[in-house]
PDB file of N, CA and C in Angstrom:
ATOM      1  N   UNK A   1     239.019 333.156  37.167  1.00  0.00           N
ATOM      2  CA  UNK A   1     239.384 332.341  38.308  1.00  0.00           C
ATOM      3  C   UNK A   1     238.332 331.258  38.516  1.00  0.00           C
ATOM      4  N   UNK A   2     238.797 330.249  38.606  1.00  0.00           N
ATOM      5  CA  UNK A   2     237.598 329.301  39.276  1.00  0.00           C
ATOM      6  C   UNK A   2     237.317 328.988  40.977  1.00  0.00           C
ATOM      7  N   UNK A   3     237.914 329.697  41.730  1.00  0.00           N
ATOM      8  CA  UNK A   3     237.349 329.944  42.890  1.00  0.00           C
ATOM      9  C   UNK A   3     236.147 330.727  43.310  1.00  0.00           C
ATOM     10  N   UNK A   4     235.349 331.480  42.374  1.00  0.00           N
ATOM     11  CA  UNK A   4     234.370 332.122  42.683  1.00  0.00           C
ATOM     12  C   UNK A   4     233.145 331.116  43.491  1.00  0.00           C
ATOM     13  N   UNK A   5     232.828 332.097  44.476  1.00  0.00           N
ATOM     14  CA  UNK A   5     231.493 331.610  44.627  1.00  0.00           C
ATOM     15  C   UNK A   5     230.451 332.747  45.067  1.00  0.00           C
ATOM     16  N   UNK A   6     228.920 332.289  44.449  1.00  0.00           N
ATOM     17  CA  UNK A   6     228.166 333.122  44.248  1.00  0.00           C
ATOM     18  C   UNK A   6     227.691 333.905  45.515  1.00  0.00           C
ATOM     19  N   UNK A   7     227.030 335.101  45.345  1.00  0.00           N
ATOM     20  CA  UNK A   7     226.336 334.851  46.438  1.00  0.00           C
ATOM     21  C   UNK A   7     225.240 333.550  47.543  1.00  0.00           C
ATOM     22  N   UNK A   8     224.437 333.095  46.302  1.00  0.00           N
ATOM     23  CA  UNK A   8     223.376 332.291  46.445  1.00  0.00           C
ATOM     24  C   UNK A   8     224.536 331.344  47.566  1.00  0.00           C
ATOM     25  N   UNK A   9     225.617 330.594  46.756  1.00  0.00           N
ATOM     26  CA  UNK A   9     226.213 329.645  47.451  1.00  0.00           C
ATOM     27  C   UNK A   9     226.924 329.921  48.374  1.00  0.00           C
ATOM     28  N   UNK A  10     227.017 330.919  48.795  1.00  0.00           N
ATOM     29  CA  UNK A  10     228.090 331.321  50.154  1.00  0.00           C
ATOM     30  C   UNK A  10     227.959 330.903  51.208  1.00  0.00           C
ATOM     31  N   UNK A  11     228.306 330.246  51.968  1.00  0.00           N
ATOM     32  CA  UNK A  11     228.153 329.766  53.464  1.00  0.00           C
ATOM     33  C   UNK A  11     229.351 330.449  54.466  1.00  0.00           C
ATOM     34  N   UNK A  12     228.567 330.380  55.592  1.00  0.00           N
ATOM     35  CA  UNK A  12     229.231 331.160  56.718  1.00  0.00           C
ATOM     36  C   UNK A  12     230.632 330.120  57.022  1.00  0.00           C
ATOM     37  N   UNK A  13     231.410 328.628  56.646  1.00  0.00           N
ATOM     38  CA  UNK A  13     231.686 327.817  56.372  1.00  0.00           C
ATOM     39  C   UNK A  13     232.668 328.506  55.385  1.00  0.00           C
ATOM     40  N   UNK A  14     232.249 329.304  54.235  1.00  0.00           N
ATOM     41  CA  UNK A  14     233.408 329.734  53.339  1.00  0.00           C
ATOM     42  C   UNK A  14     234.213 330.948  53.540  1.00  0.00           C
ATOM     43  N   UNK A  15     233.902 331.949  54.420  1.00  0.00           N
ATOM     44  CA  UNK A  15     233.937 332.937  54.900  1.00  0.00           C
ATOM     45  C   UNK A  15     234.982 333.074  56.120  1.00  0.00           C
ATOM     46  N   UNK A  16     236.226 332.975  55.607  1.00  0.00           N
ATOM     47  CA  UNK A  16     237.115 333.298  56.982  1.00  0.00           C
ATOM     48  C   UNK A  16     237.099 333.573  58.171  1.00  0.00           C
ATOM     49  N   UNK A  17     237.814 333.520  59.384  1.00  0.00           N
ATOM     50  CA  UNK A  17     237.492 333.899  60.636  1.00  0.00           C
ATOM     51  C   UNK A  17     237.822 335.608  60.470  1.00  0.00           C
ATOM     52  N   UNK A  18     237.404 336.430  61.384  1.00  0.00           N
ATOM     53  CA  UNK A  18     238.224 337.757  61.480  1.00  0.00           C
ATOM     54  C   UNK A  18     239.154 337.868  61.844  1.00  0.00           C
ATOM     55  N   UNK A  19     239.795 337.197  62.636  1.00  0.00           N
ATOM     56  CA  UNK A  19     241.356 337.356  63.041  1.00  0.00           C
ATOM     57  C   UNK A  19     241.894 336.449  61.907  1.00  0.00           C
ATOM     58  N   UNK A  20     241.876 336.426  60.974  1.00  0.00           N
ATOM     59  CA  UNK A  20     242.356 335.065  60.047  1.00  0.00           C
ATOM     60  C   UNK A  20     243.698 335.997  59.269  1.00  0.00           C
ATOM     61  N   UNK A  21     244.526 335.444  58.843  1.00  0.00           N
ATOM     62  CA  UNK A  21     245.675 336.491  57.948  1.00  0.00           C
ATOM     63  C   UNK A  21     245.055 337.663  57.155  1.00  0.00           C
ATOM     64  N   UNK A  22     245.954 338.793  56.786  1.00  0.00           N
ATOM     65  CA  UNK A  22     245.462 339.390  55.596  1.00  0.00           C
ATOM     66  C   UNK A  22     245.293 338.621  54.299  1.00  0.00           C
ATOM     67  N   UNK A  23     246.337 337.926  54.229  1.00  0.00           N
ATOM     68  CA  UNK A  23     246.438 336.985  53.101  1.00  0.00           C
ATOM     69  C   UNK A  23     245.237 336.059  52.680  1.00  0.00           C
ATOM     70  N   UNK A  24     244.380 335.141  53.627  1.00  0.00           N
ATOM     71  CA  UNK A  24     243.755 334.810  54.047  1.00  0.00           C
ATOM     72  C   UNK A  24     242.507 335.795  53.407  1.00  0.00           C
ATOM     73  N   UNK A  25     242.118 336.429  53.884  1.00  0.00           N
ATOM     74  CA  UNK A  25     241.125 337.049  54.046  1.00  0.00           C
ATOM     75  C   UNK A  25     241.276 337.923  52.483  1.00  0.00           C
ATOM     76  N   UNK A  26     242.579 337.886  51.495  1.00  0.00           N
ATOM     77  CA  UNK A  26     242.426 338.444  50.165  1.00  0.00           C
ATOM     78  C   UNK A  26     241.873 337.351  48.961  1.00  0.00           C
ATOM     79  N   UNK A  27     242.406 336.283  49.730  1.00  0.00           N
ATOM     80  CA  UNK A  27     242.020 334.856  49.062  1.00  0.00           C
ATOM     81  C   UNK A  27     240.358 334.927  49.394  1.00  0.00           C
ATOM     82  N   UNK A  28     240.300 335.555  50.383  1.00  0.00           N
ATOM     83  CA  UNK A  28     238.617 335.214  49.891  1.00  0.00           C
ATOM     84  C   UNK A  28     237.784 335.857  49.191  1.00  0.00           C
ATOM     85  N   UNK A  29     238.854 337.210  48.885  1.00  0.00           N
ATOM     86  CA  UNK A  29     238.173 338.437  48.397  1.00  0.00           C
ATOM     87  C   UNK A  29     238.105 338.296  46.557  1.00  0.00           C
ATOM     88  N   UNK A  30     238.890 337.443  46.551  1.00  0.00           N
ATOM     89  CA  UNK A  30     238.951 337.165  45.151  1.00  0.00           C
ATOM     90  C   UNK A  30     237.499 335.853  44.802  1.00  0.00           C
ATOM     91  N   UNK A  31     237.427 335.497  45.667  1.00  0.00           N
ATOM     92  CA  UNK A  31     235.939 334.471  45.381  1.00  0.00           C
ATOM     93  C   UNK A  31     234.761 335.264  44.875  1.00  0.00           C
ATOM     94  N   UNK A  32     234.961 336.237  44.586  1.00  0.00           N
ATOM     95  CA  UNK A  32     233.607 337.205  43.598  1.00  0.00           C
ATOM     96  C   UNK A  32     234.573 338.045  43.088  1.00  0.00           C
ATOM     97  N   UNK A  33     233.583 338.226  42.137  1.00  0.00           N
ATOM     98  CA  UNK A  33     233.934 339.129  41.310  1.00  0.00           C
ATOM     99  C   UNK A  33     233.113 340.410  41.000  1.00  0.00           C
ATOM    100  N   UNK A  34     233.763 341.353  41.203  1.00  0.00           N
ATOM    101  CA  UNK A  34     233.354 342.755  42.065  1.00  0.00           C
ATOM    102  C   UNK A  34     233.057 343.401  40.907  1.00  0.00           C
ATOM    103  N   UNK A  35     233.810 343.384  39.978  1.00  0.00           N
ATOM    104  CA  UNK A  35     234.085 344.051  38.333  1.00  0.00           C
ATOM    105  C   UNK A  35     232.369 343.167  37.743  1.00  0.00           C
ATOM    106  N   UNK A  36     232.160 342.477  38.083  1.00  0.00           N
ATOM    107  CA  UNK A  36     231.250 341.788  37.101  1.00  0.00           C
ATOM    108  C   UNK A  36     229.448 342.457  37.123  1.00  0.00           C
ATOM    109  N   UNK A  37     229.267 343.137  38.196  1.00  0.00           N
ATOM    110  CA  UNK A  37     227.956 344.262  38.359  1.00  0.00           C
ATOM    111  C   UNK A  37     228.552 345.536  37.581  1.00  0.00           C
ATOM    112  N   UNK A  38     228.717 346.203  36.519  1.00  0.00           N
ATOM    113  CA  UNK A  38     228.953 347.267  36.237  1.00  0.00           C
ATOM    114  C   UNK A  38     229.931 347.939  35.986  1.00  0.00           C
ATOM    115  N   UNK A  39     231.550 346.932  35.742  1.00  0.00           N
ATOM    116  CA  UNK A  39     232.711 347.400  35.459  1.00  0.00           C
ATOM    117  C   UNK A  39     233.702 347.745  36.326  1.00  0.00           C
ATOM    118  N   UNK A  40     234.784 348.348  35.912  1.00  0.00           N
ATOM    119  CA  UNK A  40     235.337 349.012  37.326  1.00  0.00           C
ATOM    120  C   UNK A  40     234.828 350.162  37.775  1.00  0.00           C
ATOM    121  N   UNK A  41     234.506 351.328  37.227  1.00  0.00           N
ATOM    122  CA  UNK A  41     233.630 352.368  37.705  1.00  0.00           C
ATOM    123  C   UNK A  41     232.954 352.294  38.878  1.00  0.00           C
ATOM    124  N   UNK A  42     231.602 351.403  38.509  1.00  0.00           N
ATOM    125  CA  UNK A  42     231.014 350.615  39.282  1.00  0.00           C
ATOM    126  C   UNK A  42     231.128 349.779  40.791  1.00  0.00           C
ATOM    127  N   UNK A  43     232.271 349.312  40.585  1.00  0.00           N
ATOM    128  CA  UNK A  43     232.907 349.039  41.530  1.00  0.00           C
ATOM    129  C   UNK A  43     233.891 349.890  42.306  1.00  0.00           C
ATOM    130  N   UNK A  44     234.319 350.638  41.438  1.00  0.00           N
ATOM    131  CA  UNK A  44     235.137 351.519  42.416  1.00  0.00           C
ATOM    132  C   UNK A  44     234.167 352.412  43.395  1.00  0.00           C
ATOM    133  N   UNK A  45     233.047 352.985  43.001  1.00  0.00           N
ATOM    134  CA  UNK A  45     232.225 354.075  43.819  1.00  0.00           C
ATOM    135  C   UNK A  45     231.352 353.030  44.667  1.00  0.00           C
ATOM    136  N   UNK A  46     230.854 352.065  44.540  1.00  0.00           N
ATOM    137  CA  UNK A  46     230.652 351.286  45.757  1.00  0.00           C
ATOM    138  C   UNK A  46     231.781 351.314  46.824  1.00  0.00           C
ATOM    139  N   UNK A  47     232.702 350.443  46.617  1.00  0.00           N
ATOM    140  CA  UNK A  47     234.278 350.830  47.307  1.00  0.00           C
ATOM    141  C   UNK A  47     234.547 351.982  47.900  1.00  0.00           C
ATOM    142  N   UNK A  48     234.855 353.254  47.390  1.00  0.00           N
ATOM    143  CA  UNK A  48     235.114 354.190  47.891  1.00  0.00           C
ATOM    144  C   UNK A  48     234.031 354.774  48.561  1.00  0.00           C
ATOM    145  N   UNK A  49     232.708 354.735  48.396  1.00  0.00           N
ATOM    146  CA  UNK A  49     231.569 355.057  49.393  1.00  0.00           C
ATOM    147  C   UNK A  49     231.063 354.390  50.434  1.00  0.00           C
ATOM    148  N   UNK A  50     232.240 353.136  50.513  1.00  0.00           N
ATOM    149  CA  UNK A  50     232.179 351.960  51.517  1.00  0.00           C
ATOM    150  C   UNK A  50     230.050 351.637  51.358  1.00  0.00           C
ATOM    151  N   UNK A  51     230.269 351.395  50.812  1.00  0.00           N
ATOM    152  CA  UNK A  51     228.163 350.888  50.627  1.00  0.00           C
ATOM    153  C   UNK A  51     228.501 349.385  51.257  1.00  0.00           C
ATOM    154  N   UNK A  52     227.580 349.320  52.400  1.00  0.00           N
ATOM    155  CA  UNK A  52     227.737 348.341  53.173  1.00  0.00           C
ATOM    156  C   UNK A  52     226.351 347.526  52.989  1.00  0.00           C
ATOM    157  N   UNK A  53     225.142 347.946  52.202  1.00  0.00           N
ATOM    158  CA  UNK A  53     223.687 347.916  52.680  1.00  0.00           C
ATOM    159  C   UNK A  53     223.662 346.447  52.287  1.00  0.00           C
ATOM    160  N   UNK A  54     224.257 345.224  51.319  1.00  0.00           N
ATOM    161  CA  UNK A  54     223.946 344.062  51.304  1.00  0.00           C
ATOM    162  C   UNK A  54     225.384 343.361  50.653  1.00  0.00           C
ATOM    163  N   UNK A  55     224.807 341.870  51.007  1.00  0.00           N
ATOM    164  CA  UNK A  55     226.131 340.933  50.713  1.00  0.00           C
ATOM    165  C   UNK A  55     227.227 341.520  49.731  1.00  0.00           C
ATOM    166  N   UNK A  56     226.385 341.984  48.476  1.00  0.00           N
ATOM    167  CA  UNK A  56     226.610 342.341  47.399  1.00  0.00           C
ATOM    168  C   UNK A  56     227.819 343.229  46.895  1.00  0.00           C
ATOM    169  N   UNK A  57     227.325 344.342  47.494  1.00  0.00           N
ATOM    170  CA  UNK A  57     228.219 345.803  48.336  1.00  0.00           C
ATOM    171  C   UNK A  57     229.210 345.188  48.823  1.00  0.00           C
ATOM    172  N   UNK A  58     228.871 344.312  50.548  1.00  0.00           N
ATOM    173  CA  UNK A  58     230.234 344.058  51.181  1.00  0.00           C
ATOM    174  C   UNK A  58     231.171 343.626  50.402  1.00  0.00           C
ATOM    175  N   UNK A  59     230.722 342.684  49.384  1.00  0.00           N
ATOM    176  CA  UNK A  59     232.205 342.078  49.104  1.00  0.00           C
ATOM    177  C   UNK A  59     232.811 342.411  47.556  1.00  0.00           C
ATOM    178  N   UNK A  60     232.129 343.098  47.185  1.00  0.00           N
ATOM    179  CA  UNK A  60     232.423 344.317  46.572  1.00  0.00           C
ATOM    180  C   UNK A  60     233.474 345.163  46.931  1.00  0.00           C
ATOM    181  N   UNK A  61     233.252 345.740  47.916  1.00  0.00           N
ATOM    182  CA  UNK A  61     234.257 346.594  48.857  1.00  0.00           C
ATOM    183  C   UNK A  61     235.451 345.690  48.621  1.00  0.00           C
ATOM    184  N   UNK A  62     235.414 343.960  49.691  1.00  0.00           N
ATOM    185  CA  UNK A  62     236.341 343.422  49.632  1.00  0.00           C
ATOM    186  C   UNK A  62     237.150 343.327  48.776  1.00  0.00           C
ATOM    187  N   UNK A  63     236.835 342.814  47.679  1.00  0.00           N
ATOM    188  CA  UNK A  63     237.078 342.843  46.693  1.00  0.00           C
ATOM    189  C   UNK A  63     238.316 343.823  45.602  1.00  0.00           C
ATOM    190  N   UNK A  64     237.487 345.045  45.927  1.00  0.00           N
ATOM    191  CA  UNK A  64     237.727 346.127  45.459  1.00  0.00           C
ATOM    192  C   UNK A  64     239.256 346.588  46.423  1.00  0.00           C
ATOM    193  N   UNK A  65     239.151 346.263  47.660  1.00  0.00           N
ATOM    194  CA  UNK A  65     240.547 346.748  48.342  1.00  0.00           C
ATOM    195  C   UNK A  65     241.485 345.489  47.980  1.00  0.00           C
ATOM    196  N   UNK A  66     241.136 344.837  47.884  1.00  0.00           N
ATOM    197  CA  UNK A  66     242.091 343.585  47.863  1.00  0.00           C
ATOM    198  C   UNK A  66     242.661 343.885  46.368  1.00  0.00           C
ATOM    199  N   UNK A  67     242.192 343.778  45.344  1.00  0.00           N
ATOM    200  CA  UNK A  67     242.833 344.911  44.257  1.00  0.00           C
ATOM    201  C   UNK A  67     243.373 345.973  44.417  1.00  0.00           C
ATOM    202  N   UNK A  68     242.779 346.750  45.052  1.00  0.00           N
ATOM    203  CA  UNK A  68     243.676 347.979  45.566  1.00  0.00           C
ATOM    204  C   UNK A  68     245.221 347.845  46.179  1.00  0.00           C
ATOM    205  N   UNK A  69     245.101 346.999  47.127  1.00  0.00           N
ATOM    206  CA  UNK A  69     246.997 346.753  47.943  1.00  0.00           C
ATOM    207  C   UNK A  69     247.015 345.717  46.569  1.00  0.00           C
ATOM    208  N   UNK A  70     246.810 345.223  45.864  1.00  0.00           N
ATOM    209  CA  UNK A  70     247.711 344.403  44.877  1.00  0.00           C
ATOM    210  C   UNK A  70     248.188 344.993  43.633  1.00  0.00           C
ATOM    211  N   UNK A  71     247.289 345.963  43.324  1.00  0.00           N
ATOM    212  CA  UNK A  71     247.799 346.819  42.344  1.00  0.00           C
ATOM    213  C   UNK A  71     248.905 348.112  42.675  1.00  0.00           C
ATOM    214  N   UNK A  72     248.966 348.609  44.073  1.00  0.00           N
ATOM    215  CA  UNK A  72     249.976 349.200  44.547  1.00  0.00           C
ATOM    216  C   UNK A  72     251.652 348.795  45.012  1.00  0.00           C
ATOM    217  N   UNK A  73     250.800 347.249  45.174  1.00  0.00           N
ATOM    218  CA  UNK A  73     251.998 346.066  45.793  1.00  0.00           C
ATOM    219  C   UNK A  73     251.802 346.706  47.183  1.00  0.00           C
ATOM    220  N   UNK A  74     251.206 346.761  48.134  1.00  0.00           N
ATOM    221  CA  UNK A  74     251.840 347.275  49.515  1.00  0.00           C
ATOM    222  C   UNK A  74     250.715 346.206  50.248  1.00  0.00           C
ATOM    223  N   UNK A  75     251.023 346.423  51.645  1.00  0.00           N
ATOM    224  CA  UNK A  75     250.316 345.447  52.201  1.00  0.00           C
ATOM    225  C   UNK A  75     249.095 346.768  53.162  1.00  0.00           C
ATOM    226  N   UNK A  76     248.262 346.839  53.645  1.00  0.00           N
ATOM    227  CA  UNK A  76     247.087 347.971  53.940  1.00  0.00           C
ATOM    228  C   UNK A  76     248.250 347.429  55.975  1.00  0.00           C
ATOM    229  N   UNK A  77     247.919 349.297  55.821  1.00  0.00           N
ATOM    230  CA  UNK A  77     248.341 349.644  57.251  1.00  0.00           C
ATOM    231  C   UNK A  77     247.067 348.628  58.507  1.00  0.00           C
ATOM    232  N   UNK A  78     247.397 349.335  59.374  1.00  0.00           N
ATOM    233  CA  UNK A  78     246.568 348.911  60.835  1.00  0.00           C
ATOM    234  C   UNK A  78     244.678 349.734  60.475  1.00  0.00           C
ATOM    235  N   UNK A  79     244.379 350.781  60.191  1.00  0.00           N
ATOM    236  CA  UNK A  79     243.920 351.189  59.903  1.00  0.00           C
ATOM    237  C   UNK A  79     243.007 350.532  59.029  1.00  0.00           C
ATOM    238  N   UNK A  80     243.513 350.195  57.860  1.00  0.00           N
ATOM    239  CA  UNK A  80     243.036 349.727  56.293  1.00  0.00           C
ATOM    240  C   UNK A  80     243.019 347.831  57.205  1.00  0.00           C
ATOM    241  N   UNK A  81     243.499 346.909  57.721  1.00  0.00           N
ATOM    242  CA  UNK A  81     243.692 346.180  57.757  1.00  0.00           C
ATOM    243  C   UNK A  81     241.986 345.729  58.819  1.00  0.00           C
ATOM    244  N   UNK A  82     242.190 346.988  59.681  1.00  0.00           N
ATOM    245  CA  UNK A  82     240.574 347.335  60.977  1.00  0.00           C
ATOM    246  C   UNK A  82     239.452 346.866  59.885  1.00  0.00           C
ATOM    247  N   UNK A  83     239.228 347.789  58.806  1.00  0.00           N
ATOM    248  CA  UNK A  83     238.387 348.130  57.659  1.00  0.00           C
ATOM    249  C   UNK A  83     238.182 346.723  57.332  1.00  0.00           C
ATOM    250  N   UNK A  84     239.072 345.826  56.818  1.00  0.00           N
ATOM    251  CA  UNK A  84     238.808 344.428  55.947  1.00  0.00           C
ATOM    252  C   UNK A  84     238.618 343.556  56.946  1.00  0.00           C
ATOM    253  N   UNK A  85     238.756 343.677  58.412  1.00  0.00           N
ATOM    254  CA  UNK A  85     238.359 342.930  59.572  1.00  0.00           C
ATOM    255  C   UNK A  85     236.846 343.295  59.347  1.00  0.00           C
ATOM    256  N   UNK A  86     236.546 344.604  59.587  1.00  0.00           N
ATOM    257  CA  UNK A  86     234.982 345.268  59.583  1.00  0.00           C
ATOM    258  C   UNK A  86     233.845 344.456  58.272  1.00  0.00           C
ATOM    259  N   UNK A  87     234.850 344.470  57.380  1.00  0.00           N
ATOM    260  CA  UNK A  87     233.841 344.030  56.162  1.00  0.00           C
ATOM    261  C   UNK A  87     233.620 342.557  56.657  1.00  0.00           C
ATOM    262  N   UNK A  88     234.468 341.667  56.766  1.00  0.00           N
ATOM    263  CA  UNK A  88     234.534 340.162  56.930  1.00  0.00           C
ATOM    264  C   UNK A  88     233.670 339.730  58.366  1.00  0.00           C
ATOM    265  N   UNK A  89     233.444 340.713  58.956  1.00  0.00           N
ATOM    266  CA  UNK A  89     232.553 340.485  60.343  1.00  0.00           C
ATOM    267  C   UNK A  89     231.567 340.921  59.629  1.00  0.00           C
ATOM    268  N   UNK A  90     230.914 341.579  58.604  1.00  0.00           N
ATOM    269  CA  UNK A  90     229.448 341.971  58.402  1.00  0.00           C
ATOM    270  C   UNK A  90     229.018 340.889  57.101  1.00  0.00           C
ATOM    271  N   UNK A  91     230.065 340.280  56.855  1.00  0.00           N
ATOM    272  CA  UNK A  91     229.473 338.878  55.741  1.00  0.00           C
ATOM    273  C   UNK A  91     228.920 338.419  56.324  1.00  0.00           C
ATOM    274  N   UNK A  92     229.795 337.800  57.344  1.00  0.00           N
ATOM    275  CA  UNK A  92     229.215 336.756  58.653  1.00  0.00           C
ATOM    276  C   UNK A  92     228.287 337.477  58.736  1.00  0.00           C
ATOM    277  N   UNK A  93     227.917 338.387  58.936  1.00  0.00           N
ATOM    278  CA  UNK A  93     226.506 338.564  60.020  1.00  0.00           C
ATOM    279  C   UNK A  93     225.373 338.232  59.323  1.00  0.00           C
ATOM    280  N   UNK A  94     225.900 339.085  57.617  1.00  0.00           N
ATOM    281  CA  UNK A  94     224.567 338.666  56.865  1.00  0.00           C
ATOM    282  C   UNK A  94     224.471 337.410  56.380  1.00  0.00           C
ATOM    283  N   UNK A  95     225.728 336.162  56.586  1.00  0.00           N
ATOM    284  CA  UNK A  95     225.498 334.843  56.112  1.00  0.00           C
ATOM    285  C   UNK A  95     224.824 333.899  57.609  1.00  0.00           C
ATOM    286  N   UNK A  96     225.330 334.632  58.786  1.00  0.00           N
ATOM    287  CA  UNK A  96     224.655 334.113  59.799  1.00  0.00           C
ATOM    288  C   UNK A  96     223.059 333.802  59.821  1.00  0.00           C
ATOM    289  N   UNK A  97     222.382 335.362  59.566  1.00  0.00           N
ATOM    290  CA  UNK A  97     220.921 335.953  59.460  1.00  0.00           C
ATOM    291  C   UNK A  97     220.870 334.837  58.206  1.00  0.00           C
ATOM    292  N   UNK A  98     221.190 335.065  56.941  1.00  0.00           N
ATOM    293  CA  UNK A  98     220.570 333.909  56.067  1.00  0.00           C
ATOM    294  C   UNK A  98     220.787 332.331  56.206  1.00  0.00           C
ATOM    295  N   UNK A  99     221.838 331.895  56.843  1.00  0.00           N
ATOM    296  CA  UNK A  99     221.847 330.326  57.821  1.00  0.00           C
ATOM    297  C   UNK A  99     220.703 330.031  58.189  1.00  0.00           C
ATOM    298  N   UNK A 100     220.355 331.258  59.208  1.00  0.00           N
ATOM    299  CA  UNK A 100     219.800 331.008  60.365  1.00  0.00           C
ATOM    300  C   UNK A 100     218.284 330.551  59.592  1.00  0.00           C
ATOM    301  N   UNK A 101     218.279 331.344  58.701  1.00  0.00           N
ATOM    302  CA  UNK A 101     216.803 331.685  57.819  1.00  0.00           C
ATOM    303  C   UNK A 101     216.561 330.471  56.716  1.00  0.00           C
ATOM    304  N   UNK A 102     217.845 329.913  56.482  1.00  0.00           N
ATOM    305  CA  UNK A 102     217.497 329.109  55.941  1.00  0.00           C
ATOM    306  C   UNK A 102     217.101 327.673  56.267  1.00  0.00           C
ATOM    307  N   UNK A 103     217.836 327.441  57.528  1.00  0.00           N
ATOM    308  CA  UNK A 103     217.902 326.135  58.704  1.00  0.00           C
ATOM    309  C   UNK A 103     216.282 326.165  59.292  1.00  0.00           C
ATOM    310  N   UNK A 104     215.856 327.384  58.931  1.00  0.00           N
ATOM    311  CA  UNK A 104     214.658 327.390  59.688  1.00  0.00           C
ATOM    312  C   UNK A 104     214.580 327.627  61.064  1.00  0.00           C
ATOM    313  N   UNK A 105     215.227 328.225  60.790  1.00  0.00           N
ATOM    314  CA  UNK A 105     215.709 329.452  62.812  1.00  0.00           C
ATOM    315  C   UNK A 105     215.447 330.866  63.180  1.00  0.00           C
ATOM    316  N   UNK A 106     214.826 330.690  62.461  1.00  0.00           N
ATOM    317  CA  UNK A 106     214.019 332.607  62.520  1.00  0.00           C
ATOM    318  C   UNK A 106     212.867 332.891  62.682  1.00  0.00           C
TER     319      UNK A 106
END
């Protein structure tokens, strides 16, 4: 895909709102590539152990579910839908903290 973008380049700017569509918010999940640290394995046990501890992880996770409802075809219940709200509010937080850090606001 050529929509990826790195960590390094991520801005709080590329990063969806939380109330933004599911759709929305799978399109962004595809901007990394989750498979590319260690395979699918790799990615799956990050994912399923929800590992939240850096950018890396989060969108990993993302990532990783957003494959998940596409490879099932279904769309993620209320529940599963909370979860990809949860992840997309903790990008922001950690692209906020590095904004902030980088603007020279900390």
């Amino acid at each position: 895909m050529n929509n990826r973008i790195s960590n390094e380049d991520l801005r709080l700017c590329d990063v969806p709102p939380v109330d933004a569509s599911i759709d929305a918010l799978f399109v962004f999940a595809l901007t990394f590539n989750g498979y590319a640290n260690g395979g699918f394995d790799a990615c799956a046990e990050i994912a399923n152990q929800q590992l939240h501890g850096n950018l890396t992880e989060l969108r990993t996770c993302l990532f990783f579910e957003q494959r998940r409802y596409r490879h099932f075809d279904e769309d993620p219940g209320p529940e599963a839908q909370a979860y990809l709200r949860l992840l997309i509010t903790k990008i922001r937080e950690k692209l906020h903290g590095s904004d902030a850090f980088l603007a020279g606001n900390l």
